[in-house]
Structure formats: C-alpha cells, structure tokens
Protein backbone atom coordinates (compact mmCIF):
# COMPACT_ATOMS: atom_id res chain seq x y z
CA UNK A 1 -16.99 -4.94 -4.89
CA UNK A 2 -16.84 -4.03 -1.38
CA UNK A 3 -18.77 -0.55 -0.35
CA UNK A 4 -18.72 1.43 2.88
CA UNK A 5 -21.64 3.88 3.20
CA UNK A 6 -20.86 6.25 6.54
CA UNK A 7 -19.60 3.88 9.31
CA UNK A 8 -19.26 4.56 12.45
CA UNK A 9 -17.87 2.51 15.18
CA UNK A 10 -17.62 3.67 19.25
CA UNK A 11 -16.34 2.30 21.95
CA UNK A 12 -18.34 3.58 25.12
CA UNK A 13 -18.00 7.29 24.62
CA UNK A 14 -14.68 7.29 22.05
CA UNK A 15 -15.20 7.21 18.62
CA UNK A 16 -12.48 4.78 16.66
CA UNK A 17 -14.56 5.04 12.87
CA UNK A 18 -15.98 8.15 12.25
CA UNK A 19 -18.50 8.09 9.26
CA UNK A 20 -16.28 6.38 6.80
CA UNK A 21 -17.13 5.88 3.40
CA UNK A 22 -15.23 4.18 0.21
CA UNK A 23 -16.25 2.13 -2.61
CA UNK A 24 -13.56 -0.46 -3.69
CA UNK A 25 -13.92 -2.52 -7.02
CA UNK A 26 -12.03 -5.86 -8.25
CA UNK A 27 -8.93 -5.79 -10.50
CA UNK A 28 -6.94 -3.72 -8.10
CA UNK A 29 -4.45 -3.63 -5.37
CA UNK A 30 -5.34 -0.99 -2.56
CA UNK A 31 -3.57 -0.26 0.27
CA UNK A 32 -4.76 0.93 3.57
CA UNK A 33 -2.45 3.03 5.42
CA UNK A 34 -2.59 5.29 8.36
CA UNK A 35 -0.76 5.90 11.61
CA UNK A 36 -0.84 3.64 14.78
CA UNK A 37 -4.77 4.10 16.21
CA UNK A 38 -5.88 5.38 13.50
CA UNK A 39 -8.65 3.12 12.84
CA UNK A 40 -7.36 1.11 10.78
CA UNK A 41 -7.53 -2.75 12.13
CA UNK A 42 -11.11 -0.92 13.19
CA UNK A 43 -12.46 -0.93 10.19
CA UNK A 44 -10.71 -3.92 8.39
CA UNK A 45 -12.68 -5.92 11.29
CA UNK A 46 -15.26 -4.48 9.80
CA UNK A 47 -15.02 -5.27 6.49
CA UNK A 48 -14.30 -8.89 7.68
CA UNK A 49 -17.26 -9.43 9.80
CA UNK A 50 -15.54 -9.59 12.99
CA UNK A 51 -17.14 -6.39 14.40
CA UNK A 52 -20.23 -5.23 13.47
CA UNK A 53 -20.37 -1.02 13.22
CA UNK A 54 -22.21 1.35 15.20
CA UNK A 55 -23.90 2.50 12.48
CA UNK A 56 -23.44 2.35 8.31
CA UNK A 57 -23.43 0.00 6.01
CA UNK A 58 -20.79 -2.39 4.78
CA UNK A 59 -22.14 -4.54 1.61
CA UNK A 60 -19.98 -7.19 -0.26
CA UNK A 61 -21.32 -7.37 -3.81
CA UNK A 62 -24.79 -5.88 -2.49
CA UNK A 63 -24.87 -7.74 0.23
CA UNK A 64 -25.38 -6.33 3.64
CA UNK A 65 -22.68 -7.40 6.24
CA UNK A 66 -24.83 -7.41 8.70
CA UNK A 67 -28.50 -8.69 7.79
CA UNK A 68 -26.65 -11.18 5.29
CA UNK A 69 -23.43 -12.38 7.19
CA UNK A 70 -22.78 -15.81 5.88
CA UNK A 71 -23.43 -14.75 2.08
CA UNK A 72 -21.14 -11.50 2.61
CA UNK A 73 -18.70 -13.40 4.28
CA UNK A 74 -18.38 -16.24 1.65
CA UNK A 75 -16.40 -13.48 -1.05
CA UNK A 76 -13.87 -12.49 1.10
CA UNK A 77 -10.58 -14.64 2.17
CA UNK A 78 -8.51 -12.56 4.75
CA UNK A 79 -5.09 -12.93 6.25
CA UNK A 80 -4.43 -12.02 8.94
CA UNK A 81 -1.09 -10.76 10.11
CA UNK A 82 -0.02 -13.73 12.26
CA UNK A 83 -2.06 -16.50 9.72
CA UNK A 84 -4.58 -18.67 11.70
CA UNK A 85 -2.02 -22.03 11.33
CA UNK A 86 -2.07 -25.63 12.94
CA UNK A 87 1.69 -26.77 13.32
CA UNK A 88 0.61 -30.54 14.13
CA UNK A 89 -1.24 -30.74 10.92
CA UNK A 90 0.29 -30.75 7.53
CA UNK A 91 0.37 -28.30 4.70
CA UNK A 92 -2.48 -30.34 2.83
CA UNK A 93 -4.46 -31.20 5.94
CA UNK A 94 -4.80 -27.89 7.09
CA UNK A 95 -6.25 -26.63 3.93
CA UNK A 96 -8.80 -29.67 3.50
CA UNK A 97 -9.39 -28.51 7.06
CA UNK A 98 -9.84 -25.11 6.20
CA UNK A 99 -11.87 -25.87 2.96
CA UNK A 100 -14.64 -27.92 5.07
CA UNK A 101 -15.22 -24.61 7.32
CA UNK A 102 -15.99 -23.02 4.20
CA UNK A 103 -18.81 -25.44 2.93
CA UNK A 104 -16.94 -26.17 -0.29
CA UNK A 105 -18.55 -29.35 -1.65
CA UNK A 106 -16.36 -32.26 -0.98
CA UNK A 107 -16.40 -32.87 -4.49
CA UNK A 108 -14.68 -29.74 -5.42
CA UNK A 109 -12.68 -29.63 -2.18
CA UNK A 110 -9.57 -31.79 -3.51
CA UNK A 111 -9.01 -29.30 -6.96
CA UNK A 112 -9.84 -25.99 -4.79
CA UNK A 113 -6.85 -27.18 -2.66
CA UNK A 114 -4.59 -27.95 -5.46
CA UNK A 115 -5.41 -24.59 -7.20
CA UNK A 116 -4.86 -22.89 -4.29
CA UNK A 117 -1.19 -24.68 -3.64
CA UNK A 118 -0.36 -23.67 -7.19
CA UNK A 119 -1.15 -20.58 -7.47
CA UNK A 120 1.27 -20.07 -3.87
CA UNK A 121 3.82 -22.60 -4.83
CA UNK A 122 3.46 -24.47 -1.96
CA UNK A 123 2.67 -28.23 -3.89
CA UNK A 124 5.90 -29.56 -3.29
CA UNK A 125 5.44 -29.35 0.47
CA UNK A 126 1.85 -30.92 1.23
CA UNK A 127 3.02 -33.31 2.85
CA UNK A 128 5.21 -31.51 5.68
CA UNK A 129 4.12 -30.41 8.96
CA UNK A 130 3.43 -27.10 9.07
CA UNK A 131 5.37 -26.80 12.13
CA UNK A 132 8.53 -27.19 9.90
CA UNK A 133 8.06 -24.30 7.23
CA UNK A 134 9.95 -21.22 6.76
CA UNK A 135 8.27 -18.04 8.27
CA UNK A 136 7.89 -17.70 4.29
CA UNK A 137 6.22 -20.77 3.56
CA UNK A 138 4.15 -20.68 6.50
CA UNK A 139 2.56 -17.27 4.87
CA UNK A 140 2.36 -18.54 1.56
CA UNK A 141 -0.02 -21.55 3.54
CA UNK A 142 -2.16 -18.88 4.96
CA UNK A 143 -2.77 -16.94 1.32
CA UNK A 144 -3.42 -19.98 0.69
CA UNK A 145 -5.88 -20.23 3.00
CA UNK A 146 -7.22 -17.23 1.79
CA UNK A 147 -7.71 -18.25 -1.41
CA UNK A 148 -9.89 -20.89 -0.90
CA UNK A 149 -13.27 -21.36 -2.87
CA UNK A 150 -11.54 -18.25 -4.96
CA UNK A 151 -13.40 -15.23 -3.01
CA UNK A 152 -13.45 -12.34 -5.06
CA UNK A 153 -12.25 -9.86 -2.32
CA UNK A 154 -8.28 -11.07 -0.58
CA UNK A 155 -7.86 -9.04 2.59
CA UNK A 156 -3.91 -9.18 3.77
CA UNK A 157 -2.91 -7.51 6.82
CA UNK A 158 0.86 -6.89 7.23
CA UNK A 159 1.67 -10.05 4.89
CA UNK A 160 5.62 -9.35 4.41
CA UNK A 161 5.80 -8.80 8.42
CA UNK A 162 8.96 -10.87 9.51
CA UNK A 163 9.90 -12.05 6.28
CA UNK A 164 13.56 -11.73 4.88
CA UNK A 165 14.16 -10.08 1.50
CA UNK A 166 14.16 -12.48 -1.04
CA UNK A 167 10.65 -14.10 1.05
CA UNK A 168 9.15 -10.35 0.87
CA UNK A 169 9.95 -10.58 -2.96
CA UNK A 170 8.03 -13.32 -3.16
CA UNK A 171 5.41 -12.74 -1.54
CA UNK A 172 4.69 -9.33 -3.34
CA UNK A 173 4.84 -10.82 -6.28
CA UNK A 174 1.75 -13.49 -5.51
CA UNK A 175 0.10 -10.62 -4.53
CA UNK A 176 0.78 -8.77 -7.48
CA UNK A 177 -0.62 -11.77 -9.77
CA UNK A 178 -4.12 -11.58 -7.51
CA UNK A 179 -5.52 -8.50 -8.92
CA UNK A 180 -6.49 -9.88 -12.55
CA UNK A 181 -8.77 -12.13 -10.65
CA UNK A 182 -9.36 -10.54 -7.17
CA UNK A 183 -9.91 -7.33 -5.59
CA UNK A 184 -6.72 -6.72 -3.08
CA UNK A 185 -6.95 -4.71 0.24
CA UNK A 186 -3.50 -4.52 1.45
CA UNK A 187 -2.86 -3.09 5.35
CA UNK A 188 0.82 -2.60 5.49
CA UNK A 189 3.26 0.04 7.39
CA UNK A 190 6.01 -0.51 4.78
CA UNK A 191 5.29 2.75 2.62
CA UNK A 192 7.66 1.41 -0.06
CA UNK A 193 5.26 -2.10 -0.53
CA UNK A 194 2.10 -0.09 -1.19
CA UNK A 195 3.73 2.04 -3.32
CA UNK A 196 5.13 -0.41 -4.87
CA UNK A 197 2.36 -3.31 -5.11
CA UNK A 198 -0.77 -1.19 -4.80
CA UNK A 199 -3.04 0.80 -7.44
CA UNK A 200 -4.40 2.94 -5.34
CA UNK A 201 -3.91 3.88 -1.97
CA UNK A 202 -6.23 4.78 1.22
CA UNK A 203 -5.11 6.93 4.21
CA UNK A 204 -6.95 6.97 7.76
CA UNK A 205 -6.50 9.31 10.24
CA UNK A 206 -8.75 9.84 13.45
CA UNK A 207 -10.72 7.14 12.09
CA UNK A 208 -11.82 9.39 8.54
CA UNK A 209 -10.80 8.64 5.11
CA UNK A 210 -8.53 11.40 4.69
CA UNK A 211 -6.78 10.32 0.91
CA UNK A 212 -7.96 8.02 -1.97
CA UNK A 213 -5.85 8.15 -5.17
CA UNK A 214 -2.98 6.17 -6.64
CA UNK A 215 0.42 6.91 -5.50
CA UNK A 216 1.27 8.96 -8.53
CA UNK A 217 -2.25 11.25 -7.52
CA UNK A 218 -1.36 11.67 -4.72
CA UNK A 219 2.67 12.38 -4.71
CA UNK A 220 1.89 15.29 -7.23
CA UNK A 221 -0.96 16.60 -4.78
CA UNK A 222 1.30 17.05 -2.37
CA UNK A 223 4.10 18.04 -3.97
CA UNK A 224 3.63 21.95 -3.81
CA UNK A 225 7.33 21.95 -4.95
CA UNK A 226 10.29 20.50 -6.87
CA UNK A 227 13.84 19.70 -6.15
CA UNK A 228 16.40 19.18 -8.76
CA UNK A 229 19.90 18.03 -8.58
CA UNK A 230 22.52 19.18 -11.96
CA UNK A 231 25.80 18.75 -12.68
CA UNK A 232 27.21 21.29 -14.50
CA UNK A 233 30.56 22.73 -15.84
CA UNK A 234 30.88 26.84 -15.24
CA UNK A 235 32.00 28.92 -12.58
CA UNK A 236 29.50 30.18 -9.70
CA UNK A 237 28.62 33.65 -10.96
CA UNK A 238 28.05 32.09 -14.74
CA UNK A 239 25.40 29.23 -13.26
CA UNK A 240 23.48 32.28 -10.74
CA UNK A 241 23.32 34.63 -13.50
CA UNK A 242 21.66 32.10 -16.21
CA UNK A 243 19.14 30.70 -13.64
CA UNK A 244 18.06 34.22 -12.14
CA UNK A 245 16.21 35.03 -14.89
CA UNK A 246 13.76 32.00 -14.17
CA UNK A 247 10.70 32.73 -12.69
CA UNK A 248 10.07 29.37 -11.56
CA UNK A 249 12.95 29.52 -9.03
CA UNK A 250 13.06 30.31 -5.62
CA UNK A 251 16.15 29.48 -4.20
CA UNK A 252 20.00 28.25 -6.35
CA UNK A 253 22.26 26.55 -3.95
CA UNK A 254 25.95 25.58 -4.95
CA UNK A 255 28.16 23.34 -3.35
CA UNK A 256 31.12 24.71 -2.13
CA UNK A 257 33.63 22.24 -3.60
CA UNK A 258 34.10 20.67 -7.10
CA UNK A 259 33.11 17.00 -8.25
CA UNK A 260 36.14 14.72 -9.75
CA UNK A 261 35.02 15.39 -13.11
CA UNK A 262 34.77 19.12 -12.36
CA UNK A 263 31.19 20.00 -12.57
CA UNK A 264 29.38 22.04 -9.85
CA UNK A 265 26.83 20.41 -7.85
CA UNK A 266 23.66 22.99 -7.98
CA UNK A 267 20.66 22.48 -6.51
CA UNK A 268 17.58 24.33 -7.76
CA UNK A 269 14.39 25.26 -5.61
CA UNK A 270 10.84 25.61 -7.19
CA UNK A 271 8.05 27.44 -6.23
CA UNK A 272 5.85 24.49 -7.88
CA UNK A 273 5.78 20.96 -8.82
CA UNK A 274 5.83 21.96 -12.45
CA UNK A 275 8.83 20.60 -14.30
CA UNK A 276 11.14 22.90 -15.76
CA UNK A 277 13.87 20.89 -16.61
CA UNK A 278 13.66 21.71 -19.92
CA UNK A 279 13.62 25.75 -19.39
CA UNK A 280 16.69 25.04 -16.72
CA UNK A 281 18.14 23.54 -19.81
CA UNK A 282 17.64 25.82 -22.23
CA UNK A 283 18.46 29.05 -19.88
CA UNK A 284 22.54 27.07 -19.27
CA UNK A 285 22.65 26.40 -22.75
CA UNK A 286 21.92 29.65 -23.59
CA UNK A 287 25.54 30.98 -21.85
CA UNK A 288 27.28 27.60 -22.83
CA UNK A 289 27.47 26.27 -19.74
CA UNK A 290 27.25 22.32 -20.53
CA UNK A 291 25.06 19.89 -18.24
CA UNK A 292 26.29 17.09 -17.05
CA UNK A 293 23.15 15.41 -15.54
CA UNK A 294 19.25 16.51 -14.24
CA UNK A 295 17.84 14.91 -12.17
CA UNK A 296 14.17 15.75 -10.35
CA UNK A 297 13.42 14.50 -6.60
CA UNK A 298 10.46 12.85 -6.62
CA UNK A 299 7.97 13.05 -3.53
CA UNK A 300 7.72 9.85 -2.02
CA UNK A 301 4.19 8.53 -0.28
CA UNK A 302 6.32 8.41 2.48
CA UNK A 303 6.34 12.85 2.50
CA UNK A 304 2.55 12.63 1.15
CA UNK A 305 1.29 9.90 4.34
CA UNK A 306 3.27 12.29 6.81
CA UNK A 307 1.95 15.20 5.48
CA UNK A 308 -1.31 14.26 5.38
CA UNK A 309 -1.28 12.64 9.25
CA UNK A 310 0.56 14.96 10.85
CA UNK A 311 -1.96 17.98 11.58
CA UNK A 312 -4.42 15.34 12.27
CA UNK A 313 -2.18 13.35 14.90
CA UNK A 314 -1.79 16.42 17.02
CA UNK A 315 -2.92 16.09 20.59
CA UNK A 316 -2.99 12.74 20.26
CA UNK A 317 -5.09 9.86 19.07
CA UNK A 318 -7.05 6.87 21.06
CA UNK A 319 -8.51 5.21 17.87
CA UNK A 320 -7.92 1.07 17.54
C-alpha cells in the first residue's frame, strides 16, 4: 500500500503539490492523469524517492519515505518513461547488474532474473546486446527491471510511449497480468490505455487531487446527459409526435435524408444520464413505428478528464 497524507511540494515561492492526499492498495491498476504541469511527474518523484516534499507524508507499507528511505524504497520498482538501459551490456547482464544495486542475495539473484525474463518474455534474448532490441523489447527489459526482487508497488510512466501497435498490445497486456500480484500506478496521456488497463483512475490539476473513481464512476458523474442514435421506419411528424410525450427529452433531431434501408436517422437529447431506451421503445411501438437499432453514446474519460481540467487550467498553470 502506498499512502499520501497532505503533501506539499514548492519551488521557491510556486507551489507544484498542493496538499495532496490518496491512499492506493495492491491488486489494482491506477492511472494518474492530468494535464501538462499539473503536478504530476511532481508527485510520482515523490512517491519514488527522488524528491523529498515540502511537507506530508508519503509511507510505503507504513513506512515513512523520508525517515525510512532505503526500506520504503525496496517495495517499489519504477519505470521510467525513457528506461534507465546500458546498450553495451546484454539483456542478462544488465539485469544481474541491476539486481546487485538492489542487494538481492547472490544466491537468489540468478532465479529473480529468470522470473523476471519470464514473466516479460524476454528469455529468448539474454544473450543480445541491448543495443540491438526493438524499442519494444528494450521496454519489456526495463519492466523487467522493475520487477526485480518482486516489489509490491510497479510505478510505469508513459510505458507504451513510441511503441507501434501490436508492441503497445503487448505491453498492456504484461501490465494487465501485474495487478494479481502488484499494485500498478500507471502515468499515461493516452486516455484510451487507462481506460482501458486501469481500475481506477486519478486526475491532478493545479497540483490537487481533483477525481478518484474507476472509469465507469466517473463517466456517469459526468455525464449530466445522454445521447442516443435510432434507426427507425416512419415519417417525420409520426417519430416527433410519439417522442413528445417523453419527459425525459429535450431536444429530437432528424436527418434530413433517408438511409438505404429506409429508416430515419433520429437523434434524441436527454435532460439526464438516465437510460430510457426502453420508454423510447415502448412510446414508437406504441404508434407502430418499428426500430431498427438503439444505440446510447457513452461518455468517454476523455469528456470526463476535459471536463474536469478545464475550469481549473484557466489562466494558466506553472506546476512540474
């Protein structure tokens, strides 16, 4: 478990962390979103060791980040966005190397490093120079890395950065088999990963924790209304006069022209994110007027992050 009790972190007179506060517990995948300077790579430092805060408290499993570094330190394995690599060395040498800097007896050293190439799928190249691995390989080596002496907290910043599709379906999917073993702080500016990957998500804004919910929480919070799309056979007049008795609906638009098969394409306005399909449904049906397909817009975490940012990024931001 990793627990942040109001940090704060300044930079002469700005403020880039401004009393933050979360409490993050193994067997999920959270991601940590939030706009350029919002505070973000701020407070991951943070939670890494690399800076120490102002003030607050950041404890790993109870212990204190700061009065108990080296035993905070030793549950975490972070990634960082460009992974801290030796291209002269090769794939098993570097993690040996790695290994050694993390006081893992020598007699456990060999099967940590073998566990760790397993569970990345990166056995089968040991034995080439890192200089000569794929962008995709070379951040499977530094999960790898991570993994090391299995720390109970993997911190990934920007892991699919770079990577081509089929290497960003890879990689989501190693992180996606961490979680039954590890809890999984994921820093990403690819809305879709997080909402795909993650369990919950995090949003930062002027350096406060503005959101904390899973995707599905928050889409529906911020919903306020619905969209839906139908296809249905009828004449104009016939589709306005069975929906205007809904109270639901705000607003009916109807596309001028026709589809091939000869339905209208209507689009119905709510006045809430409560579904009504099924009283649309009922209120065509009613007048016979037969429904092709229904289908509901969904709001994407993309509408909820800008939503929530936007008020807050006005006049501008200076936060790291």
């Amino acid at each position: 478990m990793i627990e942040g009790k109001e940090i704060v972190k300044t930079f002469g007179a700005h403020t880039a962390v401004d009393h933050l506060s979360f409490r993050l517990e193994k067997g999920k995948i959270y991601g940590f979103l939030g706009p350029n300077g919002a505070g973000k790579s701020t407070t991951m430092n943070m939670m890494t060791g690399y800076l120490a805060p102002t003030s607050g408290e950041i404890t790993i499993n109870g212990y204190d980040m700061l009065k108990d570094p080296e035993k905070a330190k030793s549950y975490i394995g972070y990634l960082p966005e460009i992974p801290p690599l030796y291209n002269d060395m090769t794939v098993e040498e570097y993690l040996e190397f790695v290994a050694e800097l993390k006081k893992i007896p020598s007699k456990k050293r060999r099967d940590e490093v073998a566990s760790a190439e397993k569970k990345t799928l990166i056995g089968t190249y040991a034995d080439r120079l890192i200089r000569h691995l794929s962008k995709g390989y070379r951040q499977r080596v530094g999960l790898a890395q991570a993994l090391l002496g299995d720390p109970e907290i993997i911190i990934l910043d920007e892991p699919t950065v770079g990577l081509d599709p089929q290497q960003i379906i890879e990689i989501r999917n190693l992180i996606r088999s961490l979680k039954e073993q590890h809890l999984v702080i994921l820093s990403s500016h690819i809305l879709s990963e997080v909402n795909e990957v993650c369990d919950e998500v995090m949003i930062i804004s002027h350096g406060k924790m503005e959101e904390i919910g899973t995707p599905a929480e928050l889409e529906a919070k911020y919903a306020g209304h619905a969209t839906y799309q139908i296809a249905i056979i009828g004449e104009e007049p016939q589709v306005k006069g069975a929906l205007s008795g809904l109270s639901g609906i705000q607003k009916v638009d109807i596309s001028n022209q026709k589809k091939e098969d000869g339905s209208l394409l209507v689009t119905v306005y709510t006045k809430s994110s409560e579904d009504i399909r099924a009283e649309i449904a009922r209120a065509l049906a009613s007048v016979s007027l037969p429904v092709l397909s229904m289908a509901k817009e969904e709001q994407s975490l993309e509408d909820v992050f800008l939503k929530v940012t936007a008020s807050k990024n006005k006049g501008g931001n200076q936060n790291k």
